[in-house]
Protein backbone atom coordinates (compact mmCIF):
# COMPACT_ATOMS: atom_id res chain seq x y z
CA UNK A 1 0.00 0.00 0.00
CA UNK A 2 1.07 3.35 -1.03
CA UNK A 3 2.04 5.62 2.14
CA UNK A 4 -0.78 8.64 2.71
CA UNK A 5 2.38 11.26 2.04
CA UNK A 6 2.42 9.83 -1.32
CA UNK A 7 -1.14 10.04 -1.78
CA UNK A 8 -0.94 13.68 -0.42
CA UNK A 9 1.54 14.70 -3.18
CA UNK A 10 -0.23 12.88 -5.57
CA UNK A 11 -3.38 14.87 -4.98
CA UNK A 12 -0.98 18.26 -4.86
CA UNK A 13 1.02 17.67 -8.37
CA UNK A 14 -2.13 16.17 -10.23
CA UNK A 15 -4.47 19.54 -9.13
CA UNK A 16 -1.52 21.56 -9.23
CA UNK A 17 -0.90 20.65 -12.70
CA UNK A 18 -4.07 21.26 -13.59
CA UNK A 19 -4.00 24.50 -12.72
CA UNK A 20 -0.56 25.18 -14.13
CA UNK A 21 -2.55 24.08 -17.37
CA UNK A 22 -5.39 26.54 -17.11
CA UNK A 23 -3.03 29.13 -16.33
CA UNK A 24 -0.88 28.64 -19.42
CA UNK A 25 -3.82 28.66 -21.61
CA UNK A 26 -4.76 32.12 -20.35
CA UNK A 27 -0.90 33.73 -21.15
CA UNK A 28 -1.78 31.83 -24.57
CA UNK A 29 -4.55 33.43 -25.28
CA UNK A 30 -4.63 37.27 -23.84
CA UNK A 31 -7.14 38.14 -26.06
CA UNK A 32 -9.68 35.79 -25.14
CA UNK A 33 -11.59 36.45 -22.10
CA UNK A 34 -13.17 33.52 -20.83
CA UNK A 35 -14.71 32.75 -17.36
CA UNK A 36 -14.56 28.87 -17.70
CA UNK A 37 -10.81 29.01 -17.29
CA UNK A 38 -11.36 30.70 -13.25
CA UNK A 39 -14.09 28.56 -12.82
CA UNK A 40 -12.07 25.09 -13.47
CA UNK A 41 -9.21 26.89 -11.11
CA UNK A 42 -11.67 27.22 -8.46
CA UNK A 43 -13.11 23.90 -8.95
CA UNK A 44 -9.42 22.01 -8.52
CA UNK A 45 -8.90 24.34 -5.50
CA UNK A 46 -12.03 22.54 -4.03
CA UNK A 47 -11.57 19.40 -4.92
CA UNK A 48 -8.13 19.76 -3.43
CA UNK A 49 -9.78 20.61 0.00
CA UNK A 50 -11.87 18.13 -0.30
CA UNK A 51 -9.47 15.31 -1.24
CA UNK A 52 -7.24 16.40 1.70
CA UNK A 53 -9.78 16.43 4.26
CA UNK A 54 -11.11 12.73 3.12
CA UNK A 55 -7.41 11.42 3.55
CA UNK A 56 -7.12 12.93 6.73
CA UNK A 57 -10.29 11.43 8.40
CA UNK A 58 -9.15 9.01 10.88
CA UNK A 59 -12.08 6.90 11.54
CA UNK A 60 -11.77 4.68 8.83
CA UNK A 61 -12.40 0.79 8.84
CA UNK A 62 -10.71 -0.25 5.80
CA UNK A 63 -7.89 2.18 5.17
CA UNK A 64 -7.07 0.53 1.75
CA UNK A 65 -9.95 0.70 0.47
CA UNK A 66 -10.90 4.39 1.74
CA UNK A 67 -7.43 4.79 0.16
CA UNK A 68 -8.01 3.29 -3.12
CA UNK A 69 -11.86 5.34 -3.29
CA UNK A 70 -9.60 8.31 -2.94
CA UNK A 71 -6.91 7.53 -5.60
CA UNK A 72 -9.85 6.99 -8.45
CA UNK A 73 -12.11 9.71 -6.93
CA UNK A 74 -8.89 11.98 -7.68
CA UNK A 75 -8.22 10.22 -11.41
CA UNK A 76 -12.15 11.16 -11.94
CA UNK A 77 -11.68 14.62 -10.57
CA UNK A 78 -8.42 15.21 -12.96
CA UNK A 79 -9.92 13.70 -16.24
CA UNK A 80 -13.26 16.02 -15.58
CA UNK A 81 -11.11 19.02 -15.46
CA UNK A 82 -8.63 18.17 -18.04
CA UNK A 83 -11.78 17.61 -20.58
CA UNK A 84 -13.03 21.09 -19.59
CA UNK A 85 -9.41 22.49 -19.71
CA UNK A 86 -9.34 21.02 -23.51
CA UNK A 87 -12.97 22.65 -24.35
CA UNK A 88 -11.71 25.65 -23.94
């Protein structure tokens, strides 16, 4: 089993990349002025809270599987955003 530190960066560099992504786009493309691109930001800002806090919760029966939910709940999370980063 992969060590929650790991998980932890995991969540960090996938969201973090994400955002790295959106922000690229918008140096890009000056002249466009398009909300969507803030809105995905905010949205991977979110679901990094909300990843973080559902690793940290310590009442957990089966850790690897609360572990695993979290791993594809993040994959999810990334390819949603990625396909909105790409529609814009």
């Amino acid at each position: 089993m992969a060590s929650v530190k790991n998980l932890k960066k995991d969540v960090n560099y996938v969201l973090g990349d994400i955002v790295d992504a959106v922000y690229l786009w918008e140096m890009f493309n000056p002249t466009v002025k398009n909300d969507a691109a803030q809105v995905i930001v905010d949205e991977a800002f979110a679901s990094y809270d909300t990843l973080i806090a559902k690793i940290n919760k310590k009442n957990v029966e089966n850790k690897k599987a609360h572990f695993k939910a979290v791993r594809q709940e993040l994959e999810q999370i990334a390819t949603s955003l990625v396909r909105k980063i790409n529609s814009l």
